[in-house]
N, C-alpha and C. Protein backbone atom coordinates (compact mmCIF):
# COMPACT_ATOMS: atom_id res chain seq x y z
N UNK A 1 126.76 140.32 82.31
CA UNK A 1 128.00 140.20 83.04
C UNK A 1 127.75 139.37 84.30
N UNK A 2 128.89 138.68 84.54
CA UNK A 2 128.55 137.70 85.56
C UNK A 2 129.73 138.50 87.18
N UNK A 3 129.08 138.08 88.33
CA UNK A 3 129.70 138.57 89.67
C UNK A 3 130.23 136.89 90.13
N UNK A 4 131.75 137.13 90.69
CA UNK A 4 132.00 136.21 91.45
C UNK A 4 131.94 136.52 93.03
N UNK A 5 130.99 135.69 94.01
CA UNK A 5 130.54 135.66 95.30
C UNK A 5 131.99 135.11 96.46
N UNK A 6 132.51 134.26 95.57
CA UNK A 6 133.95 133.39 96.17
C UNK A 6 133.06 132.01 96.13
N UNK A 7 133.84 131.37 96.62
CA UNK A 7 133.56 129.48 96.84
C UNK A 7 133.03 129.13 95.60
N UNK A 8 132.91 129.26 94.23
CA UNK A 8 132.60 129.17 93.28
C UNK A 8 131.14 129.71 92.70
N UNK A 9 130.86 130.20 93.67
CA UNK A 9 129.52 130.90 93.20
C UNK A 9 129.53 132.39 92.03
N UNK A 10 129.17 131.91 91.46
CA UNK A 10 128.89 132.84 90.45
C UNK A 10 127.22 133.56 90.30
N UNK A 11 127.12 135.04 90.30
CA UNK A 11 125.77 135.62 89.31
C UNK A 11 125.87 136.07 88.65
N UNK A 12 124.63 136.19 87.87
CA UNK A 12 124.53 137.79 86.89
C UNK A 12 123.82 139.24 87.50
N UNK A 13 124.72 140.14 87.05
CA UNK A 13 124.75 140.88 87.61
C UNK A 13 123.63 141.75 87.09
N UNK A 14 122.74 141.28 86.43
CA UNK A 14 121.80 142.20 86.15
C UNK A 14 120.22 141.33 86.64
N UNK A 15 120.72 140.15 87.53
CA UNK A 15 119.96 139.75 88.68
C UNK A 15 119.79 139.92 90.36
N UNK A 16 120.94 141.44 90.10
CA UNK A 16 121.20 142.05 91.55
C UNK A 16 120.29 143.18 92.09
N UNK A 17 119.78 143.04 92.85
CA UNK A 17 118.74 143.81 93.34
C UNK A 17 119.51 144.93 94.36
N UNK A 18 120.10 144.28 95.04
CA UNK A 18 121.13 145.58 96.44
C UNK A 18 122.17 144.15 96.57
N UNK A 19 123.49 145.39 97.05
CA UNK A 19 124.89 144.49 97.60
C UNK A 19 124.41 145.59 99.07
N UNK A 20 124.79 144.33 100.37
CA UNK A 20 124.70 145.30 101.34
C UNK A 20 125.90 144.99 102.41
N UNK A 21 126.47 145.97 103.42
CA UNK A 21 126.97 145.14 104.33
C UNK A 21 126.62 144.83 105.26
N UNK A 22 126.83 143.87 105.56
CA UNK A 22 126.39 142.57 106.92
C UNK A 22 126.17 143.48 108.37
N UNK A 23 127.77 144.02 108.57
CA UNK A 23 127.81 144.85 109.67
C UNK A 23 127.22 146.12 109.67
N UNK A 24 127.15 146.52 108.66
CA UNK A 24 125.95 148.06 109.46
C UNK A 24 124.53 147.70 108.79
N UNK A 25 124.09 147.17 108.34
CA UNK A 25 122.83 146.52 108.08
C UNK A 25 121.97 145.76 109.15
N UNK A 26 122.93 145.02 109.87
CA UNK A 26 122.38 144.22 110.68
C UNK A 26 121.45 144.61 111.79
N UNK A 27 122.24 145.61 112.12
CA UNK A 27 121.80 146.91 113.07
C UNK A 27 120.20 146.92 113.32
N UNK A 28 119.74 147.10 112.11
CA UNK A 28 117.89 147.26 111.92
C UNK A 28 117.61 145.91 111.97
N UNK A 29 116.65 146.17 112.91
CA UNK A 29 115.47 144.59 113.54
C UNK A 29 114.83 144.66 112.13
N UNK A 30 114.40 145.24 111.12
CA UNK A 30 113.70 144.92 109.98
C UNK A 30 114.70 144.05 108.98
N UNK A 31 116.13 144.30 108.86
CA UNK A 31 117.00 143.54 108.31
C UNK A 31 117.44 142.37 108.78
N UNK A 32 117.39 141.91 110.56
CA UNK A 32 117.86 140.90 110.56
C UNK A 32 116.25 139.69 110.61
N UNK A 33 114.83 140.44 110.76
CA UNK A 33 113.73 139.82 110.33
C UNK A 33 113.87 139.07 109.10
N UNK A 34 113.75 140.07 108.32
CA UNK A 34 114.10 139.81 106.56
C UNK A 34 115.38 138.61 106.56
N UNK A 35 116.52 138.45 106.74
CA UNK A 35 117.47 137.69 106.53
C UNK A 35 116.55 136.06 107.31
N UNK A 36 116.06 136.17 108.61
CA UNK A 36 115.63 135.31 109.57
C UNK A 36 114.16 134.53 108.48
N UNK A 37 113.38 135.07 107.85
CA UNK A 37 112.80 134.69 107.34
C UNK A 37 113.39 133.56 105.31
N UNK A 38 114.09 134.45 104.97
CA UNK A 38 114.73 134.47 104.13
C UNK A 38 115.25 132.41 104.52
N UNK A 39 116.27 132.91 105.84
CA UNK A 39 116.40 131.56 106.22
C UNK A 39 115.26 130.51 105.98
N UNK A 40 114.69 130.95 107.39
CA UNK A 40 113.61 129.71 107.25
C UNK A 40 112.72 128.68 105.98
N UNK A 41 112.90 130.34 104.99
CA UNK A 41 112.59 129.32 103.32
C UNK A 41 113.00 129.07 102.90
N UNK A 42 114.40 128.71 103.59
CA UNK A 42 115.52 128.09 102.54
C UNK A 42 115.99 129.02 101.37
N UNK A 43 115.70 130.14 100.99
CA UNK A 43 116.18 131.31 100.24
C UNK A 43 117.63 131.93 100.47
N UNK A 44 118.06 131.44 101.51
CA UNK A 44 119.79 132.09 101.61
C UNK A 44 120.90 131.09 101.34
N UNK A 45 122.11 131.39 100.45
CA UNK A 45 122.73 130.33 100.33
C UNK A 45 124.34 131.26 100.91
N UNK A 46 125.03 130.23 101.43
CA UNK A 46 126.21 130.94 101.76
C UNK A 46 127.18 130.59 101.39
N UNK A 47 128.35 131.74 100.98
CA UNK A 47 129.09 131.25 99.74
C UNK A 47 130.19 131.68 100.77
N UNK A 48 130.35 132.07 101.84
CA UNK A 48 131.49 132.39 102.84
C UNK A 48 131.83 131.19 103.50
N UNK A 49 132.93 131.38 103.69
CA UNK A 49 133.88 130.09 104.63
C UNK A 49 134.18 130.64 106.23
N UNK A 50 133.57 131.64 105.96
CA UNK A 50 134.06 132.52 107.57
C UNK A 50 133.08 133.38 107.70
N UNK A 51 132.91 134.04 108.80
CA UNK A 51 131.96 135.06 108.88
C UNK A 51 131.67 136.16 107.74
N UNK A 52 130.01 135.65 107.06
CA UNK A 52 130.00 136.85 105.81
C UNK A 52 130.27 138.51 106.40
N UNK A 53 130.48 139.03 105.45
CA UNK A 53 131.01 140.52 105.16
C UNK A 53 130.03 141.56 104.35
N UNK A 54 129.48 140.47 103.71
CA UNK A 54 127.90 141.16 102.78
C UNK A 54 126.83 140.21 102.75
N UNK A 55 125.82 140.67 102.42
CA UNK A 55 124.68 140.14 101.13
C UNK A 55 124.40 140.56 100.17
N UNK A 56 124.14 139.91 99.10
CA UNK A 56 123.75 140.28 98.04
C UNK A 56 122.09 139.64 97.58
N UNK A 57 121.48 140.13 97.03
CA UNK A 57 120.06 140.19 97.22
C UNK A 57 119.86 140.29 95.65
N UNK A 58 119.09 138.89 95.20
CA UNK A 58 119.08 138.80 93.80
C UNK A 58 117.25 138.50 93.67
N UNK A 59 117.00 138.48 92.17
CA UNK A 59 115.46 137.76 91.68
C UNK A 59 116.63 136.81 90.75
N UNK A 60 115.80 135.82 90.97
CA UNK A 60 115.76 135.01 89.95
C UNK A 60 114.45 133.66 89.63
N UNK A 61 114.28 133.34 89.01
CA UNK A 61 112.94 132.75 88.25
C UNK A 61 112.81 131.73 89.76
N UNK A 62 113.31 131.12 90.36
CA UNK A 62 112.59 130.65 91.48
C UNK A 62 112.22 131.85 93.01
N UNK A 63 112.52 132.98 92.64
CA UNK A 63 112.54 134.52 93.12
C UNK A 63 113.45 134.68 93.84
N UNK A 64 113.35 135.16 95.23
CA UNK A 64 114.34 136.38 95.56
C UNK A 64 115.16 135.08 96.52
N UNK A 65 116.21 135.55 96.22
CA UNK A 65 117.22 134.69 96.55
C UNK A 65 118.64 135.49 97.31
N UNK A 66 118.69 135.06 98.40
CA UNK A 66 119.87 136.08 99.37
C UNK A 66 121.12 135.30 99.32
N UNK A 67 122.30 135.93 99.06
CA UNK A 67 123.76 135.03 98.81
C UNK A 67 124.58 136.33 99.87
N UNK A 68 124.97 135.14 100.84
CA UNK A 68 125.87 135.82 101.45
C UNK A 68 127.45 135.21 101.42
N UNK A 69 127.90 136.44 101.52
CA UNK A 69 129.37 136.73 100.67
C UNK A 69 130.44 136.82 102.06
N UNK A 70 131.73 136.15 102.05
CA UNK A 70 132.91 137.01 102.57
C UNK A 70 133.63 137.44 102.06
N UNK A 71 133.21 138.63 101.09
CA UNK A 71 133.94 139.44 100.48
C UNK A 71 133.39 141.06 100.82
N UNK A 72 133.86 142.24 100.81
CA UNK A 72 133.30 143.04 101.44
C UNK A 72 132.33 143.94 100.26
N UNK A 73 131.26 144.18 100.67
CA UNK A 73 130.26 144.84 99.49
C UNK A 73 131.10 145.64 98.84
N UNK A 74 132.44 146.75 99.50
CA UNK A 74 132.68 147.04 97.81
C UNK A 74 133.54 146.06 97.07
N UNK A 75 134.12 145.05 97.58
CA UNK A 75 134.66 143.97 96.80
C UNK A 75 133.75 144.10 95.31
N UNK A 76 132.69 143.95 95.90
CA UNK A 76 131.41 143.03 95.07
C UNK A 76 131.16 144.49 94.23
N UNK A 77 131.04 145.13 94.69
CA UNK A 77 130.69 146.27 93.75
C UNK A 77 131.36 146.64 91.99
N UNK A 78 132.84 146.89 92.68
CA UNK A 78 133.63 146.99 91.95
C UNK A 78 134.15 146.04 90.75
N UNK A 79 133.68 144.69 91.57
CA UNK A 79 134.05 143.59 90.94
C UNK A 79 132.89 143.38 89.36
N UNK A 80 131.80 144.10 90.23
CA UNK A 80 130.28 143.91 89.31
C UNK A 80 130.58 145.35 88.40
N UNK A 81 131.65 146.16 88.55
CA UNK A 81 131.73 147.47 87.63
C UNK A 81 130.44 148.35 87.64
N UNK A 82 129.81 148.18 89.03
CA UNK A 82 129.03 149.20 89.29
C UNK A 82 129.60 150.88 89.84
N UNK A 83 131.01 150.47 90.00
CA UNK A 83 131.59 152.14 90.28
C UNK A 83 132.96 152.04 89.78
N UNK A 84 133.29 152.77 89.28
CA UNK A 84 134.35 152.70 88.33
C UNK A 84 135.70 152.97 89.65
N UNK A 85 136.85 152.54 89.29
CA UNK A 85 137.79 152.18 90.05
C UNK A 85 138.62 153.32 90.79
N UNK A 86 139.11 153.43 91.56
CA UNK A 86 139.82 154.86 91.58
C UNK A 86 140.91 154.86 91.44
């Protein structure tokens, strides 16, 4: 099954490691390290037009690869049918 990120980005969703949100994540100096590094190797791609709302945190064969989203993690959740709807 494939996840839509917005701006045409598409994954598969069974290349998702964690959906997280931006704003209470950020919080921990170990998360905004991790994102800061992530940068620097060119590993983050951003699929938001405005301030992201999530990340999503994938493997894929060139490895771990961070896509940040303005859509809100449960957007992404629900969208990926990881929790059934209410």
């Amino acid at each position: 099954m494939y996840l839509h990120l917005g701006q045409n980005y598409v994954i598969r969703t069974d290349e998702i490691i964690g959906i997280f949100d931006i704003e209470n994540t950020s919080v921990s100096k170990n998360t905004v390290v991790y994102l800061n590094l992530k940068e620097k190797d060119k590993k983050i791609i951003n699929t938001a037009t405005d301030i992201p709302k999530s990340f999503v945190v994938t493997r894929k064969k060139e490895g771990i690869l961070v896509y940040l989203s303005g859509l809100s993690p449960q957007t992404l959740i629900k969208r990926a049918n990881f929790i059934e709807s209410v």
